[in-house]
Protein backbone atom coordinates (compact mmCIF):
# COMPACT_ATOMS: atom_id res chain seq x y z
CA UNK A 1 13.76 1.33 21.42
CA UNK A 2 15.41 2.53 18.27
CA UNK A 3 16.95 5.79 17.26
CA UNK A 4 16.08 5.56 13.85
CA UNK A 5 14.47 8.00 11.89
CA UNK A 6 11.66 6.44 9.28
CA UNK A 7 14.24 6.57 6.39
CA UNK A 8 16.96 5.26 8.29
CA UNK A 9 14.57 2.08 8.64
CA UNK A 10 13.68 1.90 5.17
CA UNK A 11 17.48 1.44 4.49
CA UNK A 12 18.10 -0.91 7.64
CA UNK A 13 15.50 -3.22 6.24
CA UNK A 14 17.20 -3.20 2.42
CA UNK A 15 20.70 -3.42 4.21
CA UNK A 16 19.42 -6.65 6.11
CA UNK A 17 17.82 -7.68 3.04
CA UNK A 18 20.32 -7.57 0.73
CA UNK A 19 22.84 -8.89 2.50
CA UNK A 20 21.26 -11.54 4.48
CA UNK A 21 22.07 -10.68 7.35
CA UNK A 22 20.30 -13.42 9.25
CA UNK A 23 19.45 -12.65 12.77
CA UNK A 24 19.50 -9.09 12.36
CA UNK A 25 16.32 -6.97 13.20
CA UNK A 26 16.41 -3.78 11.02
CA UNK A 27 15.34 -1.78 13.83
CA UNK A 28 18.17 -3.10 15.95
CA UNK A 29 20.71 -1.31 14.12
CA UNK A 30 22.48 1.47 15.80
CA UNK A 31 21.98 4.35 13.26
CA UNK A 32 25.16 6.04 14.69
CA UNK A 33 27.32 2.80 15.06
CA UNK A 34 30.19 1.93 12.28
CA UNK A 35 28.30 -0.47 9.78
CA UNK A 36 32.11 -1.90 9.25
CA UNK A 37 34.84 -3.65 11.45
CA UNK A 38 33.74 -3.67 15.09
CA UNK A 39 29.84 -2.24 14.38
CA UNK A 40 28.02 -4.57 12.26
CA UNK A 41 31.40 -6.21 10.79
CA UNK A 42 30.35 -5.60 7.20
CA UNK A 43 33.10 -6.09 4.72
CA UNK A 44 34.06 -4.42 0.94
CA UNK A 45 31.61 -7.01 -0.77
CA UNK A 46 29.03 -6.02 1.51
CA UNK A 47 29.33 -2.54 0.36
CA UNK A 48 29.43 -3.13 -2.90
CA UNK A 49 26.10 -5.57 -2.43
CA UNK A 50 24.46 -2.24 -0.17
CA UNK A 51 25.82 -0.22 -3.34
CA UNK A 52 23.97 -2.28 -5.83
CA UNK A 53 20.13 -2.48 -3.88
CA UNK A 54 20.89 1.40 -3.46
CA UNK A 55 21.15 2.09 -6.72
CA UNK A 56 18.06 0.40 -7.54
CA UNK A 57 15.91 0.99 -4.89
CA UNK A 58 16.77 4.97 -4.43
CA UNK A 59 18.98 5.66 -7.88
CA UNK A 60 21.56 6.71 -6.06
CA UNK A 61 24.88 5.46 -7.66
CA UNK A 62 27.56 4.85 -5.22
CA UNK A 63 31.24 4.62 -7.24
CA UNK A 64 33.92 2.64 -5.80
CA UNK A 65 36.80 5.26 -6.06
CA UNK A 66 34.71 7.78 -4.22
CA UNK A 67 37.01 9.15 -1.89
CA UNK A 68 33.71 10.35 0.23
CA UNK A 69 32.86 6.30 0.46
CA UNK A 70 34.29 6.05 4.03
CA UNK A 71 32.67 8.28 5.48
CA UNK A 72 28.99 8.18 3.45
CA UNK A 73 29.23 4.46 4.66
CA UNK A 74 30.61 5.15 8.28
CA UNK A 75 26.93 4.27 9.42
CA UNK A 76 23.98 3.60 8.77
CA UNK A 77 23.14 7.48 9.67
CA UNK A 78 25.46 8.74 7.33
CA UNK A 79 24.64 6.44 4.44
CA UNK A 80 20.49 7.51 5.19
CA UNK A 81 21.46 11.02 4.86
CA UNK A 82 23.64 10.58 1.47
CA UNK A 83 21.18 8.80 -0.05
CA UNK A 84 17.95 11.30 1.14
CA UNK A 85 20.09 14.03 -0.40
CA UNK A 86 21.24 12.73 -3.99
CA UNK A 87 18.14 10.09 -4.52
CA UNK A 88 16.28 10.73 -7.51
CA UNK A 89 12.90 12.77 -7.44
């Protein structure tokens, strides 16, 4: 049972993906719980990985010194709905 939402998914899958994250099922991810520290324990190259496959999957372009970057990558929820709403047509 998952309480992700079809684009949520598609990102779960590239997150897994591109950071080979081996034993984690896509759909298993919490899309509410913290994708860093105690969630799923991702760390600053990890983002900067996620950043990467997002901007080439979506063409979304995620800058470091964002000062939004905490809280579009709070979870996997957050970073869905950041990247629905500035991905390229």
């Amino acid at each position: 049972m998952s309480n992700q939402t079809a684009e949520e998914r598609e990102l779960a899958e590239l997150l897994v993906e591109s950071l080979n994250l081996d034993g984690v099922a896509p759909e298993s991810i919490d899309a509410e719980a913290p994708l860093f520290n105690a969630g799923l324990g991702l760390d600053s190259i990890d983002a900067l990985e996620l950043s990467l496959a997002i901007s080439k999957k979506y063409g979304v372009q995620l800058k470091s010194d964002n000062e939004d970057n905490r809280r579009v990558f709070a979870s996997l929820r957050s970073l869905s709905e950041f990247v629905q709403a500035n991905k390229a047509a």
